[in-house]
N, C-alpha and C. Protein backbone atom coordinates (compact mmCIF):
# COMPACT_ATOMS: atom_id res chain seq x y z
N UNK A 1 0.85 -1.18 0.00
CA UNK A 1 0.00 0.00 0.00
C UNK A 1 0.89 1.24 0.00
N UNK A 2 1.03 2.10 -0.90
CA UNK A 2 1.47 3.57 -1.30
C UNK A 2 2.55 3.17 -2.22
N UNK A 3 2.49 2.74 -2.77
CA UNK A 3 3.76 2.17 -3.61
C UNK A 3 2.69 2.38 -5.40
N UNK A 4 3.49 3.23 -5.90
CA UNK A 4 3.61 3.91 -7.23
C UNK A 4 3.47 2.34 -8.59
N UNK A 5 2.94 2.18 -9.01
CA UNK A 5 2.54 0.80 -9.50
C UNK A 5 2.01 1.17 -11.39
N UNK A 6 2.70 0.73 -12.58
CA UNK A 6 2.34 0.92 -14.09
C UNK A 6 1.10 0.02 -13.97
N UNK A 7 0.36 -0.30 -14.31
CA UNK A 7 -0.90 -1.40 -14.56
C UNK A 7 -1.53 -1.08 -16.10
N UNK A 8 -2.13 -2.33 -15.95
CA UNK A 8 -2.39 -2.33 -18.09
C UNK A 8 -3.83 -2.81 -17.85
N UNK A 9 -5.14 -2.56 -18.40
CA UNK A 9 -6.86 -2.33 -17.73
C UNK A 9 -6.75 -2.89 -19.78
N UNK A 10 -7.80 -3.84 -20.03
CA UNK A 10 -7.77 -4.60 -21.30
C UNK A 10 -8.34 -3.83 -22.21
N UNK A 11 -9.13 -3.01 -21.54
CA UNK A 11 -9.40 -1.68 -22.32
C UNK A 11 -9.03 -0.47 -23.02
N UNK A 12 -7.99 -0.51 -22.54
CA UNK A 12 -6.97 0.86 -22.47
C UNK A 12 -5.62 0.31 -23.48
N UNK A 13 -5.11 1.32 -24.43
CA UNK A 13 -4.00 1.16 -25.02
C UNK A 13 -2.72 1.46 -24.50
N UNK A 14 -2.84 2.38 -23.36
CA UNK A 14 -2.31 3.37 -22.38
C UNK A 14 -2.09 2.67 -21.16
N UNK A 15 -0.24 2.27 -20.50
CA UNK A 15 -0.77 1.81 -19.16
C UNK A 15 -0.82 3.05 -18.02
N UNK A 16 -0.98 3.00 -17.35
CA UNK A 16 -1.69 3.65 -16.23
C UNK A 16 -0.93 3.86 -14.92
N UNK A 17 -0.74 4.91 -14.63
CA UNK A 17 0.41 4.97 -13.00
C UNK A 17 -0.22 5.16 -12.00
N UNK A 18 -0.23 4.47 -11.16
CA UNK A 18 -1.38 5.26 -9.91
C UNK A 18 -0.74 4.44 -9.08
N UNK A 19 -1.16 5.17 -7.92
CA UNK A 19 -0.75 4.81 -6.25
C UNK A 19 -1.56 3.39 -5.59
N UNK A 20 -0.83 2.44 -5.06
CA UNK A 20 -1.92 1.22 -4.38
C UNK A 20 -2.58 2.10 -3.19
N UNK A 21 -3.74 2.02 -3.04
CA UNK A 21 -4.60 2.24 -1.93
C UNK A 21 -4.77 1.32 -1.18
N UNK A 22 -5.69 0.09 -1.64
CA UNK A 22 -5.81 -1.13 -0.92
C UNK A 22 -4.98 -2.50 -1.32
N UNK A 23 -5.01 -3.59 -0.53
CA UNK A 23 -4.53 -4.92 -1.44
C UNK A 23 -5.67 -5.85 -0.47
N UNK A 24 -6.05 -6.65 -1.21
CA UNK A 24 -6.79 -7.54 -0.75
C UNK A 24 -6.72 -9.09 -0.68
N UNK A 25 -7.17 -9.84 -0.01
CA UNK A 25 -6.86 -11.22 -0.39
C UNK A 25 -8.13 -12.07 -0.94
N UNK A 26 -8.21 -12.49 -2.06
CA UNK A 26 -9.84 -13.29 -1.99
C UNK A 26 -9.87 -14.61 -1.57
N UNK A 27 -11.31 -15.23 -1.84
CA UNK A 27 -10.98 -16.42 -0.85
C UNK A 27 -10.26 -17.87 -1.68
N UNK A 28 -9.94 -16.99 -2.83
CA UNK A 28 -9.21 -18.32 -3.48
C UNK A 28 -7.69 -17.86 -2.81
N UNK A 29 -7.29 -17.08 -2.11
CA UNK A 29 -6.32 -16.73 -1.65
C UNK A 29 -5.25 -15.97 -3.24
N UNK A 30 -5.74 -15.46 -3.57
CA UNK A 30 -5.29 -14.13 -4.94
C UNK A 30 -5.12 -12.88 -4.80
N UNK A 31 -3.92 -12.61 -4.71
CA UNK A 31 -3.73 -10.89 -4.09
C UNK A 31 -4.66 -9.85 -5.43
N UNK A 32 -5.52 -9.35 -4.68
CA UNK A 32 -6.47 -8.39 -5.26
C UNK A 32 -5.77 -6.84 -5.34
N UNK A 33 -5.74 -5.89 -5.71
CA UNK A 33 -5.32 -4.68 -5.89
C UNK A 33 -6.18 -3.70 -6.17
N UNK A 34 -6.30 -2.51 -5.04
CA UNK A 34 -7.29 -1.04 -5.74
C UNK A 34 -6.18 -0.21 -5.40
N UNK A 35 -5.94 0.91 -6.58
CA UNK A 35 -5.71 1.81 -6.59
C UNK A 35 -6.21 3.23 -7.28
N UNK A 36 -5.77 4.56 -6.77
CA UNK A 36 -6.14 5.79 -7.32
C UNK A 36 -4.97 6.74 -7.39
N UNK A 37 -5.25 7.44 -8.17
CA UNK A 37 -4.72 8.37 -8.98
C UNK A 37 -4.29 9.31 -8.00
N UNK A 38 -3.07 10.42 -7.44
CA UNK A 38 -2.97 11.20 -6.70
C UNK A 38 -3.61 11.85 -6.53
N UNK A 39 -4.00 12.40 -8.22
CA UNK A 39 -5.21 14.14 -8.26
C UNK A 39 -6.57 13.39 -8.21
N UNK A 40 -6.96 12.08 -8.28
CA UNK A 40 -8.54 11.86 -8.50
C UNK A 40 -8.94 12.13 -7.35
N UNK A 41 -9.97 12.15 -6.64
CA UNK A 41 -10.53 12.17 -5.54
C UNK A 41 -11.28 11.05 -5.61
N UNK A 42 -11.44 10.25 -6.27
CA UNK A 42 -12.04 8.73 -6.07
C UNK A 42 -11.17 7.81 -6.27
N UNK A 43 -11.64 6.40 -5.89
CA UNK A 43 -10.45 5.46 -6.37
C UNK A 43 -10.84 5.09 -7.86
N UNK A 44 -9.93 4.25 -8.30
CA UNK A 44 -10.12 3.87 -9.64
C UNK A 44 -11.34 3.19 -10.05
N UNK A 45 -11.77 2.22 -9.16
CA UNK A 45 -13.07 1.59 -9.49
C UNK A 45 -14.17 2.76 -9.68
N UNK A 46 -14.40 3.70 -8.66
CA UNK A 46 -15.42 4.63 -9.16
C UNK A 46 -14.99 5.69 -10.01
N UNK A 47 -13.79 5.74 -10.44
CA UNK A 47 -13.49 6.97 -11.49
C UNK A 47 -13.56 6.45 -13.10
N UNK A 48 -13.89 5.23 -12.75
CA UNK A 48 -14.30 4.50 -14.32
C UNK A 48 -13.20 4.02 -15.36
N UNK A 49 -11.65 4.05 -14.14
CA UNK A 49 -10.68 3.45 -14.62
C UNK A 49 -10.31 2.61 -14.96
N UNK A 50 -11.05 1.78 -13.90
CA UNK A 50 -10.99 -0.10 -14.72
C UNK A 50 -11.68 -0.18 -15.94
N UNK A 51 -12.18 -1.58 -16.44
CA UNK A 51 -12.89 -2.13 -17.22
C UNK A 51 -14.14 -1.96 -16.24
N UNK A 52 -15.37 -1.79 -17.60
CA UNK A 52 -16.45 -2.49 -17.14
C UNK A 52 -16.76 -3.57 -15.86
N UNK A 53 -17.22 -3.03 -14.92
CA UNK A 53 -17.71 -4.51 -13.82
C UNK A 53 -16.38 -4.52 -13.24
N UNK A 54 -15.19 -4.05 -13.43
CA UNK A 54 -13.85 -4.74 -12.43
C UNK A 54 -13.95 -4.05 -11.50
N UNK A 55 -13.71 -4.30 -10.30
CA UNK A 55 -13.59 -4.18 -9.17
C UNK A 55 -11.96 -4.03 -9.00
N UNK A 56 -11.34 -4.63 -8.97
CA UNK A 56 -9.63 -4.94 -8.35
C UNK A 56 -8.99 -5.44 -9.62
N UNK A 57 -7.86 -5.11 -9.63
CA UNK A 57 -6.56 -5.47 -10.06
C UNK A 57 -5.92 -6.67 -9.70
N UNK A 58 -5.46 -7.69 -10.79
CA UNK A 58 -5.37 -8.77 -10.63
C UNK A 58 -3.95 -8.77 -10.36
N UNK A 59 -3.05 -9.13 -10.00
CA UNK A 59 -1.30 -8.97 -10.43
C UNK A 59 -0.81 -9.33 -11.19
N UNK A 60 -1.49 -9.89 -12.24
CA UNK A 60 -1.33 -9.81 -13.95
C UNK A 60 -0.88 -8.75 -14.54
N UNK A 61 -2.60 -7.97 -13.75
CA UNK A 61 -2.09 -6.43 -14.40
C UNK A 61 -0.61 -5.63 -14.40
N UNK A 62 -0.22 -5.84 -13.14
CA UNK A 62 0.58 -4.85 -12.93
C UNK A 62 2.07 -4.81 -13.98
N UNK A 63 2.50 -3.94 -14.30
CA UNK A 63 3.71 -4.07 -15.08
C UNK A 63 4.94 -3.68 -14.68
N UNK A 64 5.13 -2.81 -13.77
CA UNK A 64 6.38 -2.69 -13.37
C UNK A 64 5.42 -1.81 -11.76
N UNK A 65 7.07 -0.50 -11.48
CA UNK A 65 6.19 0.21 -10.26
C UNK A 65 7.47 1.44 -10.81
N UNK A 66 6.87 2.35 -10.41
CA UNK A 66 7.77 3.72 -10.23
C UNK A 66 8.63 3.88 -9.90
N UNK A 67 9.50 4.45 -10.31
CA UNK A 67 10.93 4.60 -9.35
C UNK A 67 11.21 6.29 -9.09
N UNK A 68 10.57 6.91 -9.93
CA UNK A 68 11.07 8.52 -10.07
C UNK A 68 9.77 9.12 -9.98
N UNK A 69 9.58 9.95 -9.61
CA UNK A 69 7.85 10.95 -9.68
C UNK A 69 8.24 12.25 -10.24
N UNK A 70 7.09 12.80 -11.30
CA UNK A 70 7.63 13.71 -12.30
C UNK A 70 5.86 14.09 -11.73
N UNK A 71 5.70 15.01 -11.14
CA UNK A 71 4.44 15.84 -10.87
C UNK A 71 3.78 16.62 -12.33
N UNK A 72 2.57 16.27 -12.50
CA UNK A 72 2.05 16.57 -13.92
C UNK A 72 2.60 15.90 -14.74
N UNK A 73 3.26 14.87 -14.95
CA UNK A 73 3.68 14.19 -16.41
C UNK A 73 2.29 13.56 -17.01
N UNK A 74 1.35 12.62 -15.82
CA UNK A 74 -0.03 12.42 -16.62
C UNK A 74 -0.53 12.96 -17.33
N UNK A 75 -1.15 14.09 -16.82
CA UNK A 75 -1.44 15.37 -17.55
C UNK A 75 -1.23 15.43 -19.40
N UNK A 76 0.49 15.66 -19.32
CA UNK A 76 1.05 15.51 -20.55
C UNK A 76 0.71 14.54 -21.23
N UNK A 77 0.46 13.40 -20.71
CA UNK A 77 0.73 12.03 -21.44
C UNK A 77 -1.10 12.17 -21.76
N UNK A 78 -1.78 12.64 -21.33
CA UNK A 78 -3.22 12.43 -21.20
C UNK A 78 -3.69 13.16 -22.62
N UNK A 79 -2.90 14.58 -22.69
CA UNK A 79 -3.05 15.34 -23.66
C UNK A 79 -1.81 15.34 -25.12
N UNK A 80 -1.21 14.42 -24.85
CA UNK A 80 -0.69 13.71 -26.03
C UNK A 80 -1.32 12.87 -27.04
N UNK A 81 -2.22 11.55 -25.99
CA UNK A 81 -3.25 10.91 -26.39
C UNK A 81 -4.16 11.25 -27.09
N UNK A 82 -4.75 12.72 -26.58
CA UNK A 82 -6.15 13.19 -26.52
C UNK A 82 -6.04 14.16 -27.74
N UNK A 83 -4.76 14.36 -27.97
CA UNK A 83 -4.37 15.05 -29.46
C UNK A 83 -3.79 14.56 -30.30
N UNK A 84 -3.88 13.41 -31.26
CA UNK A 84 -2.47 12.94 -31.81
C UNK A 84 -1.91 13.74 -32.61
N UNK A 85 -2.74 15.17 -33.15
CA UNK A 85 -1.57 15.97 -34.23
C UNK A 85 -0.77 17.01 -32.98
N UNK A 86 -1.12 16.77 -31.85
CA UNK A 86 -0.02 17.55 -31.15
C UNK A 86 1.12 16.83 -31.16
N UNK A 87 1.16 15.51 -31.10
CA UNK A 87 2.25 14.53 -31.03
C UNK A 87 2.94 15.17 -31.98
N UNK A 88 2.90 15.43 -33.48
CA UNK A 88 3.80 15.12 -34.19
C UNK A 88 4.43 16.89 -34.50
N UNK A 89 3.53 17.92 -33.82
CA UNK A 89 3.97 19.10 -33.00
C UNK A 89 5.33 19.31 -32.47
N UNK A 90 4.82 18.63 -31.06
CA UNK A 90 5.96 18.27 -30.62
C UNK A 90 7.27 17.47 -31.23
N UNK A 91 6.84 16.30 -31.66
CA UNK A 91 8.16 15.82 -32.38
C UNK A 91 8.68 16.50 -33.38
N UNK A 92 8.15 17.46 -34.38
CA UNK A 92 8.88 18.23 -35.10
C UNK A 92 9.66 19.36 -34.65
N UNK A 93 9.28 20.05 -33.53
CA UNK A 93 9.70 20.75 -32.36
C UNK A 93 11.36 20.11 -32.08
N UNK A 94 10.81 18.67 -31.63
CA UNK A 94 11.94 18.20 -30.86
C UNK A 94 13.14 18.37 -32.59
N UNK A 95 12.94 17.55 -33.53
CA UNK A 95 13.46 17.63 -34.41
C UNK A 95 14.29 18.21 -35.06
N UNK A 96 13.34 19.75 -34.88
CA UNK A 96 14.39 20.88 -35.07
C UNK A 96 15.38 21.60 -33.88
N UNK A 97 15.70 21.13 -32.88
CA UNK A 97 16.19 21.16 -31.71
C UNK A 97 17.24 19.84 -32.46
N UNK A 98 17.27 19.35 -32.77
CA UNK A 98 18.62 18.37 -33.03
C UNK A 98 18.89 18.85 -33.90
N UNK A 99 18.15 18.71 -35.27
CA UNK A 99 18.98 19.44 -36.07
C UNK A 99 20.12 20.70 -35.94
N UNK A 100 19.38 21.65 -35.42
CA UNK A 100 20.07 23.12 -35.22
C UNK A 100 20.96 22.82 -34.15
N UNK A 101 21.53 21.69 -33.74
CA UNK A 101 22.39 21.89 -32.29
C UNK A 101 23.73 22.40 -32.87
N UNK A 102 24.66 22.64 -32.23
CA UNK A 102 25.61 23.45 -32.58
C UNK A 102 26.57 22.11 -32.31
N UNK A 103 26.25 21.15 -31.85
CA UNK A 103 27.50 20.13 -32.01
C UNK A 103 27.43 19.19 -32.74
């Protein structure tokens, strides 16, 4: 519990960073997982983060865990998604920043 966690939802193309809130055990004895988002004010199950009907995070899901925290990088990554001709904005941006380097 508070440990920074990537997770992949079968829905989503995008994996997902969020904080463990709970861990659970079910009675097949299967570590269960809820987590939320720093800025959400709900957890993931009611912010409509999972899939349809999921409740918990299986440890399938999970893909790695955080090591560094970059405050607002979601954000970015949210509105990268949510624009794809900003993507290539930016990468031409970046582009001409290599090109023009002086070394």
């Amino acid at each position: 519990v508070g440990e920074v966690v990537v997770f992949k939802i079968d829905d989503r193309d995008v994996p997902i960073v969020h904080r463990v809130l709970e861990v659970h055990v079910d009675k097949a004895g299967r570590q269960k997982i809820l987590t939320k988002g720093d800025n959400n004010s709900v957890d993931d199950r009611r912010g409509s983060i999972y899939a349809r009907g999921q409740q918990w995070l299986d440890r399938d899901s999970i893909i790695g865990r955080s090591r560094v925290y970059v405050p607002r990088l979601g954000e970015l990554t949210m509105l990268l998604n949510n624009h794809p001709s900003l993507k290539f904005i930016v990468l031409g941006v970046m582009g001409l920043f290599v090109l023009t380097s002086k070394e």
